[in-house]
Structure formats: C-alpha cells, structure tokens
C-alpha atoms as a PDB file:
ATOM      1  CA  UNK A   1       3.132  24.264 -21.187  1.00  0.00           C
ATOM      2  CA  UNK A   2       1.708  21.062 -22.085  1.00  0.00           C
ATOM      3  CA  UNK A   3       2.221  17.262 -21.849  1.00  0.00           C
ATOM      4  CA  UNK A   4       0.412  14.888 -23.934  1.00  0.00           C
ATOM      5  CA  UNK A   5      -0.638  11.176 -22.313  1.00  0.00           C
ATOM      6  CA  UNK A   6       1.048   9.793 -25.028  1.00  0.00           C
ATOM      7  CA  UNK A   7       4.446  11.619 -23.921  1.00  0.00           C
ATOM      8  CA  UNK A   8       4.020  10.282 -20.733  1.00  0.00           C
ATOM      9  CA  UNK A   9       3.178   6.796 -21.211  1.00  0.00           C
ATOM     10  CA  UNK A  10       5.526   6.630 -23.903  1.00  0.00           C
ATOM     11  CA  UNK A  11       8.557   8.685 -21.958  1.00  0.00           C
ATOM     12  CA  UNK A  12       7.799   6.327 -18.808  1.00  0.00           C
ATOM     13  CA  UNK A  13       8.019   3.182 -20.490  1.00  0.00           C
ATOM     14  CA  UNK A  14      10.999   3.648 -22.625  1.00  0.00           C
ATOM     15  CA  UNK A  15      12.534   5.295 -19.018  1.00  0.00           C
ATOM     16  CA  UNK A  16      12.285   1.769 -18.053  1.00  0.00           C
ATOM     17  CA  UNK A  17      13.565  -0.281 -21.131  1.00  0.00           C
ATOM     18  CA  UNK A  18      16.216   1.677 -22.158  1.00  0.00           C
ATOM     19  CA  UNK A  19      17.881   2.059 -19.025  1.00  0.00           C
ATOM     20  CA  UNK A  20      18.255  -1.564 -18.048  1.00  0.00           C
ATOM     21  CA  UNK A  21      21.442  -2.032 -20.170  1.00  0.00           C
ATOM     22  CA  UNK A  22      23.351   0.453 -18.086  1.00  0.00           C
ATOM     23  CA  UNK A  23      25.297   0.549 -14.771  1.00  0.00           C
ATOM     24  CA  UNK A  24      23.222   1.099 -11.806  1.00  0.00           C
ATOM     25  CA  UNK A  25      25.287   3.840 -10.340  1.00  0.00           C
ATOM     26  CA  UNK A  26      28.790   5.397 -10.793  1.00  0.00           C
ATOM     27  CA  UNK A  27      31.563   3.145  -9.963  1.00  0.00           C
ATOM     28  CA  UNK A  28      29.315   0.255  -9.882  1.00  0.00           C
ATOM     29  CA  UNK A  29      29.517  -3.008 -11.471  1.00  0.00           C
ATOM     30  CA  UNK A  30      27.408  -5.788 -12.802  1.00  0.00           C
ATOM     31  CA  UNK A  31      28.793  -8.173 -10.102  1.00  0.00           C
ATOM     32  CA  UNK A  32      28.737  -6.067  -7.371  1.00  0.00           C
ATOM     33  CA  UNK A  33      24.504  -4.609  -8.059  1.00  0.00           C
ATOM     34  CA  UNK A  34      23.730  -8.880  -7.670  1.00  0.00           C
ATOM     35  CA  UNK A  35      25.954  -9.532  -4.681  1.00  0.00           C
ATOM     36  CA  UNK A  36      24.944  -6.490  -2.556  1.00  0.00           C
ATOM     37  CA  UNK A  37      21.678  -5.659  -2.766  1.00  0.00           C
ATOM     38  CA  UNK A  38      19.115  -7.094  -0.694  1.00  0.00           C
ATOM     39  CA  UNK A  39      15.848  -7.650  -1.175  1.00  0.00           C
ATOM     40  CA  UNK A  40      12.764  -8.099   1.102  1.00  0.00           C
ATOM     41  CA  UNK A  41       9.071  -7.089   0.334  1.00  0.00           C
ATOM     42  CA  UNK A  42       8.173  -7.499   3.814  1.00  0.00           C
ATOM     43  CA  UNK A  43       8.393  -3.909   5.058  1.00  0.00           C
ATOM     44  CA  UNK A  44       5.457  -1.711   6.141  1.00  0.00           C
ATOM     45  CA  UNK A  45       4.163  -0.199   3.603  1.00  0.00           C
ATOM     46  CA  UNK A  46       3.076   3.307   5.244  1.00  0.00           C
ATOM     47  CA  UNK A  47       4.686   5.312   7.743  1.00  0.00           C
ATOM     48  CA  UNK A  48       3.797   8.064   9.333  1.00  0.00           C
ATOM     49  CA  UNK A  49       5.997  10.695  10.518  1.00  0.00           C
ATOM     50  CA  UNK A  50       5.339  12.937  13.302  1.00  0.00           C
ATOM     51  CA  UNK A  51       6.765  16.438  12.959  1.00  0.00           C
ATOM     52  CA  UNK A  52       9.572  17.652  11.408  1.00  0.00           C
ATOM     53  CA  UNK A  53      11.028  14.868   9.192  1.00  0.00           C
ATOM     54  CA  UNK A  54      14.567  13.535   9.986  1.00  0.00           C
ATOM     55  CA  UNK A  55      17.242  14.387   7.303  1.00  0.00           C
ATOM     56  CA  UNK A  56      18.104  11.026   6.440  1.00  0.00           C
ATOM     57  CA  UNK A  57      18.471   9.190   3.711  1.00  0.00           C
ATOM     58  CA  UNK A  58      16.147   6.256   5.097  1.00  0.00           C
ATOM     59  CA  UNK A  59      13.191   9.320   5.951  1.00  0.00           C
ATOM     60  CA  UNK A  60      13.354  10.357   2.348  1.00  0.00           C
ATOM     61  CA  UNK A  61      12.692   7.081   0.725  1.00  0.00           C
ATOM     62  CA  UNK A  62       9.879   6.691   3.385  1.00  0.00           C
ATOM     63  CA  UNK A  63       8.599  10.207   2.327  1.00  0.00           C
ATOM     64  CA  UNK A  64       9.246   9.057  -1.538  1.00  0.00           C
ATOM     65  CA  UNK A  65       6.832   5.664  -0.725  1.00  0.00           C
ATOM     66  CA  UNK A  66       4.488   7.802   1.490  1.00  0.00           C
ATOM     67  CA  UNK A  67       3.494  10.164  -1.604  1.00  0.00           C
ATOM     68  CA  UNK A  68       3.281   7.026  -4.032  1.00  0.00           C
ATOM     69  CA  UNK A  69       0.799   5.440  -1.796  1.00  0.00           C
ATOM     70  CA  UNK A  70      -0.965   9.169  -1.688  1.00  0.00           C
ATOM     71  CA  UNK A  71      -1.224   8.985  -5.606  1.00  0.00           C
ATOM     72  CA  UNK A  72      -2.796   5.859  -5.316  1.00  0.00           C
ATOM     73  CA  UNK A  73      -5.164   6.062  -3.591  1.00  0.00           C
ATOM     74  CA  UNK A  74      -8.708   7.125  -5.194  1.00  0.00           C
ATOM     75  CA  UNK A  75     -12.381   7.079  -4.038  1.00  0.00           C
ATOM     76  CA  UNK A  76     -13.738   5.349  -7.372  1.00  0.00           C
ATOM     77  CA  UNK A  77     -11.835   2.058  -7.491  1.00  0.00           C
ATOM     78  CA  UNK A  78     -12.724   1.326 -10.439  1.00  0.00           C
ATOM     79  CA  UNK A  79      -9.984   3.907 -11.846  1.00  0.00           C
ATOM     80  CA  UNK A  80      -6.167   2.822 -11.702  1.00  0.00           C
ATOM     81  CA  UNK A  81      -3.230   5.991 -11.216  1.00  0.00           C
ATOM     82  CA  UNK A  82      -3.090   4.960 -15.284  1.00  0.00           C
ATOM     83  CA  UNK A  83      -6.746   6.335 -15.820  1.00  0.00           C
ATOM     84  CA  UNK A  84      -6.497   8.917 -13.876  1.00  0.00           C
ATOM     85  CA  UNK A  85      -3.218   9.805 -15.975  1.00  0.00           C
ATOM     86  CA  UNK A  86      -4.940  10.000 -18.754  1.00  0.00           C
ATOM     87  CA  UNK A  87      -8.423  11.752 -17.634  1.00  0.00           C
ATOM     88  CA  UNK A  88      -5.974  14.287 -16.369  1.00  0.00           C
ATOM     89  CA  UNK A  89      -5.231  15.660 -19.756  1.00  0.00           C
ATOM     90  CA  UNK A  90      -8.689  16.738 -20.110  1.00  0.00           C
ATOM     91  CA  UNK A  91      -9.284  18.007 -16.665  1.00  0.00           C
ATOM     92  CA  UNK A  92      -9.758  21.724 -15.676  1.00  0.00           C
ATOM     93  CA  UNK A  93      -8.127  20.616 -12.506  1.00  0.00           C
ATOM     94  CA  UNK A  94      -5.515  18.225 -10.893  1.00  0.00           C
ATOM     95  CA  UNK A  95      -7.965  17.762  -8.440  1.00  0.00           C
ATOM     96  CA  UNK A  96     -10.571  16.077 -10.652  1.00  0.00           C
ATOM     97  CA  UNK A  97      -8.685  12.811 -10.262  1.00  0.00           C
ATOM     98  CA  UNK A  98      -6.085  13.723  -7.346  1.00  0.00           C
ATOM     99  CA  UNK A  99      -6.239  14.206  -3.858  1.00  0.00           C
ATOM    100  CA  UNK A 100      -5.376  17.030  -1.982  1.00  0.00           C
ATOM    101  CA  UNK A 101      -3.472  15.156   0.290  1.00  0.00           C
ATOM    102  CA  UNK A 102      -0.860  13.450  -2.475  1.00  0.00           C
ATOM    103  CA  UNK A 103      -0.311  17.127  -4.154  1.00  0.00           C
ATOM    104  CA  UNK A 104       0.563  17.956  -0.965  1.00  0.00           C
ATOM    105  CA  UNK A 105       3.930  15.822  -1.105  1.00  0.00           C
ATOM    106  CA  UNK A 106       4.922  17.994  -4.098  1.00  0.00           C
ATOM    107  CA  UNK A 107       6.745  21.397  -4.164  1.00  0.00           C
ATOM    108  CA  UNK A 108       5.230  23.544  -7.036  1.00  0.00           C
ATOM    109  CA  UNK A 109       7.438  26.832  -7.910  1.00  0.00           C
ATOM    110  CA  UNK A 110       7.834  29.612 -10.204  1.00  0.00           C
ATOM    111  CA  UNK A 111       5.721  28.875 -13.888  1.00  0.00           C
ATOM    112  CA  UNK A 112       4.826  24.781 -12.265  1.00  0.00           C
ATOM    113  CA  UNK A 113       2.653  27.311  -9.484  1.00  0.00           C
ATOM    114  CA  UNK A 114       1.415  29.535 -11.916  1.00  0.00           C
ATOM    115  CA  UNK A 115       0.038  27.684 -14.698  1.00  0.00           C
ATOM    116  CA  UNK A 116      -2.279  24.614 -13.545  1.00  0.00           C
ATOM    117  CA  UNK A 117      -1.061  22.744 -16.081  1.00  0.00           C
ATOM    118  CA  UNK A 118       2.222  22.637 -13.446  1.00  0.00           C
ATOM    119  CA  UNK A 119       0.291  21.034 -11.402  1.00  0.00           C
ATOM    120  CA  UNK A 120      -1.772  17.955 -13.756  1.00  0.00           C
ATOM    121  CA  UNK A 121       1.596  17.154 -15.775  1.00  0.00           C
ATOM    122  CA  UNK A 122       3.263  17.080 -12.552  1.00  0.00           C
ATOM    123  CA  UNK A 123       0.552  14.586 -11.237  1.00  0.00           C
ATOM    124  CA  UNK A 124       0.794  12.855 -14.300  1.00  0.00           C
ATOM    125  CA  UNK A 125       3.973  12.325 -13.988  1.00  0.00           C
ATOM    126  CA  UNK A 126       3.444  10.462 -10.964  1.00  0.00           C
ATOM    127  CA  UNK A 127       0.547   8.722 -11.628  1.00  0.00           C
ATOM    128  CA  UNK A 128       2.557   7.123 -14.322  1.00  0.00           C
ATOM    129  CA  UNK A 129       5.584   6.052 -12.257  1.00  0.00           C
ATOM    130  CA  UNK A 130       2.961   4.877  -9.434  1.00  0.00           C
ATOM    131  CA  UNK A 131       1.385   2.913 -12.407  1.00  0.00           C
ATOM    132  CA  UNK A 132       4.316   1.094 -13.580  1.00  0.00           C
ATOM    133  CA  UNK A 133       5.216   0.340  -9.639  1.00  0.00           C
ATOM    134  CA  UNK A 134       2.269  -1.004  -8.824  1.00  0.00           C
ATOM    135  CA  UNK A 135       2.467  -3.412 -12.648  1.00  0.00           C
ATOM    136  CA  UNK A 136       5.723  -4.442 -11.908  1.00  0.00           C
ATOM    137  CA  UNK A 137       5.264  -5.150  -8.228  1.00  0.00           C
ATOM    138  CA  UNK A 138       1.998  -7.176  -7.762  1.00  0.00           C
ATOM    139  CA  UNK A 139       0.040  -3.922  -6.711  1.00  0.00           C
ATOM    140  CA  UNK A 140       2.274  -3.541  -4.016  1.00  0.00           C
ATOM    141  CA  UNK A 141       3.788  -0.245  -3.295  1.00  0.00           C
ATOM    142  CA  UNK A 142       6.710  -0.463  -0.976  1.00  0.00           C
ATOM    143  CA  UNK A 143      10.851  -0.422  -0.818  1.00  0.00           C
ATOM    144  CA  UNK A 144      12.587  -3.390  -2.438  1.00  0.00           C
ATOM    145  CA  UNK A 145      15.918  -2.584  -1.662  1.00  0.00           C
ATOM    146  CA  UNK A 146      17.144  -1.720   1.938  1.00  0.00           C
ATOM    147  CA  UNK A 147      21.079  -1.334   1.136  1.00  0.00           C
ATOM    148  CA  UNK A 148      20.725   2.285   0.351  1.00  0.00           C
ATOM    149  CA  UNK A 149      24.072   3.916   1.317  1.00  0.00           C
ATOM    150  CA  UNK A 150      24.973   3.431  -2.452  1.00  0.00           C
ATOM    151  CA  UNK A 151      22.023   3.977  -3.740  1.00  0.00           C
ATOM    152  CA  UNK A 152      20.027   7.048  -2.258  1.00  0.00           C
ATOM    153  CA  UNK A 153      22.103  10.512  -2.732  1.00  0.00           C
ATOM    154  CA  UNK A 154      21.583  12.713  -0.030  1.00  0.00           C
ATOM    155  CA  UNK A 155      23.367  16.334   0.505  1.00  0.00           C
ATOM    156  CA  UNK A 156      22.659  17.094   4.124  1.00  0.00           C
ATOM    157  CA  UNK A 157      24.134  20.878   3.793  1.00  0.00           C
ATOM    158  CA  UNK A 158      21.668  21.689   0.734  1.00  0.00           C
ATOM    159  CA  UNK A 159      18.947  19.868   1.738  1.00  0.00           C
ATOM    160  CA  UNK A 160      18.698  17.544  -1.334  1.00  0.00           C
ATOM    161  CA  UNK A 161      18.550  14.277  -1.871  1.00  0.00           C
ATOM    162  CA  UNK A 162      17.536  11.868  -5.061  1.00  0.00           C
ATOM    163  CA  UNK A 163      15.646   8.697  -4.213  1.00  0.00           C
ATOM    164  CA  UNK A 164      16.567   6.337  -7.086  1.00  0.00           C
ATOM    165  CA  UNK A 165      12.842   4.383  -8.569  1.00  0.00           C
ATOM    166  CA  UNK A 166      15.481   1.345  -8.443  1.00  0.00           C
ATOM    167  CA  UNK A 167      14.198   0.850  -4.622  1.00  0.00           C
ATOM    168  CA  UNK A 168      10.642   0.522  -5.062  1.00  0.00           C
ATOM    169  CA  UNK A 169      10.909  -1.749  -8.206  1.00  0.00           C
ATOM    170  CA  UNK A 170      14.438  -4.187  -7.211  1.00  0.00           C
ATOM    171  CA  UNK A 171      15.719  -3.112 -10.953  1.00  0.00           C
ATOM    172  CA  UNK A 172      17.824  -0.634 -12.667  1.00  0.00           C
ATOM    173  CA  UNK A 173      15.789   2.281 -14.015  1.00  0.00           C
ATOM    174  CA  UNK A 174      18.422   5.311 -13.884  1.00  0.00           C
ATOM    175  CA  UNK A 175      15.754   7.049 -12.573  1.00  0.00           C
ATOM    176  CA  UNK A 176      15.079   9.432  -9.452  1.00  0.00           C
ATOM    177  CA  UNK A 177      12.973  11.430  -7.384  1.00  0.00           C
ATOM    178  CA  UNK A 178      14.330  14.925  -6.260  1.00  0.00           C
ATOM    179  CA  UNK A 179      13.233  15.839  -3.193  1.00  0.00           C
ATOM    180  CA  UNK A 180      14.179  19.000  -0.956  1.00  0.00           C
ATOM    181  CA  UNK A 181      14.224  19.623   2.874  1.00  0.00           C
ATOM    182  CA  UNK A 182      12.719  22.324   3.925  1.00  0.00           C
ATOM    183  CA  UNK A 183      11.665  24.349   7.376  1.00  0.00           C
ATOM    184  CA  UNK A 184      12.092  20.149   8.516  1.00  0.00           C
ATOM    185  CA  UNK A 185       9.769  18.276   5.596  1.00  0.00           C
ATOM    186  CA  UNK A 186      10.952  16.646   2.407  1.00  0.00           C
ATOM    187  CA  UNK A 187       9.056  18.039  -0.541  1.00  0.00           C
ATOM    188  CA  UNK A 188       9.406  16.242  -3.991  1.00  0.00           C
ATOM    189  CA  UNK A 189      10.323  18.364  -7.102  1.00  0.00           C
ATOM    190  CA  UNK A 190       8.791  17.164 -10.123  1.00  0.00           C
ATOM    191  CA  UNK A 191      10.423  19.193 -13.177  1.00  0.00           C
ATOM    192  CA  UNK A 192      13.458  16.895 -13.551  1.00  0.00           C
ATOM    193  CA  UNK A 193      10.248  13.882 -13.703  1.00  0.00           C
ATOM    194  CA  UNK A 194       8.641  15.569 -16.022  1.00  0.00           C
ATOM    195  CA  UNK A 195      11.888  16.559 -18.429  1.00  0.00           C
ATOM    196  CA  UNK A 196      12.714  12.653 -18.138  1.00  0.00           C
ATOM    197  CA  UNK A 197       9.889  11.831 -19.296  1.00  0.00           C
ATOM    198  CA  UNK A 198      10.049  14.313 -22.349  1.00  0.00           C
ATOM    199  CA  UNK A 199      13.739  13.234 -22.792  1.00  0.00           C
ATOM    200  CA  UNK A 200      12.501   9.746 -23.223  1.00  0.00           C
ATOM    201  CA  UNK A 201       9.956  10.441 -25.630  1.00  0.00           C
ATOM    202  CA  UNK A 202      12.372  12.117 -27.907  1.00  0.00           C
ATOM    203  CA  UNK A 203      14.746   9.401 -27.640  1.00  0.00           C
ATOM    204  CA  UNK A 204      11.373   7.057 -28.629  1.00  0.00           C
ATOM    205  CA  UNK A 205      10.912   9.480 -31.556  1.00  0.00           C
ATOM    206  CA  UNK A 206      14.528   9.505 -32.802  1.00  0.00           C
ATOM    207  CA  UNK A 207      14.704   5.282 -32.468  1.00  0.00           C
ATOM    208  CA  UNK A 208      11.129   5.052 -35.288  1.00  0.00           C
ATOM    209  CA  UNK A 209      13.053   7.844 -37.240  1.00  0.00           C
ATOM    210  CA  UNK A 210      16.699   6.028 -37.858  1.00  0.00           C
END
C-alpha cells in the first residue's frame, strides 16, 4: 500500500478544479447555491466538546474543524501541513510529523491498522486538504457556511454522516469527510479521502494522455 506526494498533491488539487463546474448537491441549482448560502468567517474557531458528542449534524462539522485544526498544528513552525505531507513519505512513522492528538480524530481499521503506511497516507491525506484550507482561506481554519441542512448528510440510525469540504472553503469541491458515531464520538474515516485522491490523479493522468 503506498501513496506517492505527487498523487496527493496532484489528486487534491485537481479534487478542487475539476469539481467546480458541477452542481453542489443533488437537486440543487446554480441559482439556488448563491441565494441560500450564507457566509460568515466570524465563528470560533475551536470547540471543545465535553463527553459524549451529540449526533448532530452541527457536532460533526465541529468535530470535522476540530481535527483540521489538530493537523495543523506543529511544534516547528517553520513546517506548513504541506511539508509535513511530503516528509511523511519518507517517515518510518506518522508520528514524525503528526501529533498524537490529530490521529486521534481518525478511525484506522482492518489493512489502514495493520500496515503503518494506513496510517501516514491517511495523514497525508489530511495534511493536504488542511493545506489547501488554510491557502484558500487566509490561514484561517474554520466553517464558511452555516446553512447546513442541505449540505451536511447525516444518517442518525447508522451513525454516519459526510461533512462536505464545501463548508470550510465557501466553494463547491464535491468533496467530503466520512465520519462515524461511535460508543458517543464521531471518528473520521479516511479510505474514501484517500481513494479520491487516487481517483483524481487518474483522472489528471488520463487528461495529459488524450
């Protein structure tokens, strides 16, 4: 199992270009995306919750900007999440360049718990998102977008929900986070990230080919 730094930078970027052309979400229109959703970046950034998370579609985007912060944060200042990215690929461990605390916020399982190469693509993954938030955003790491009924899916008898990358940046990416709610905590899922990311890399490679 193995991710290269190009693949991600590459898979992230075209996430972002080639998805801007498209409909933000089923059954909605071009009209209705500018009308309706409302923007304000001044929200507190960090929130802490105290036991058991609610099951809500406003906790998981909290939870969602909670781990990005997490990600972000690094003792040597001097490296950005984009650095780190790509030190990762050398590193014997995710640790090298990530805190224990932000690889907390992510459910490993099966061959992602197995392999530590789970873990550092799975960091990379989100490293690279963080990265592009954080360039698109000023450095500034918080929602955009507070109208969330349409926008976050949450499936209260499963325990799922998908946190759309659309609320932390105010644009259209077609892009989400799966997270899972479990014994009362979200926990984010990072193999559909990570086979985005691939998926857009191969779509990259196809475009230079035709």
């Amino acid at each position: 199992m193995k991710i290269s730094k190009q693949t991600i930078l590459i898979g992230l970027i075209v996430i972002l270009i080639i998805a801007l052309p498209f409909t933000y979400m089923w059954g909605r229109n071009e009209s209705r995306q500018n009308d309706e959703i409302i923007i304000n970046p001044h929200v507190e950034s960090i929130i802490d919750f105290d036991g058991e998370h609610e099951l809500s579609k406003w906790s998981a985007v909290l939870f969602v900007n909670d781990m990005l912060h997490a990600f972000a944060e690094w003792d040597d200042e001097e490296m950005t999440p984009y650095d780190r990215m790509i030190a990762l690929d050398n590193a014997n461990s995710v640790f090298d360049y990530v805190t224990t605390e932000a690889m907390s916020y992510i459910r490993l399982y099966d061959y992602f718990a197995s392999d530590e190469r789970g873990s550092i693509i799975s960091a990379q993954a989100v490293l690279g998102v963080t990265q592009i938030i954080l360039f698109t955003t000023n450095d500034e790491i918080q929602p955009q977008i507070f109208e969330i009924d349409d926008v976050v899916y949450l499936d209260e008898e499963t325990g799922v929900a998908f946190v759309p990358l659309d609320i932390f940046m105010a644009q259209n990416t077609n892009f989400s986070f799966h997270l899972v709610y479990i014994d009362g905590q979200w926990q984010f899922k990072p193999f559909s990230l990570v086979q985005s990311i691939q998926l857009a890399d191969s779509i990259s490679i196809l475009h230079e080919v035709n």
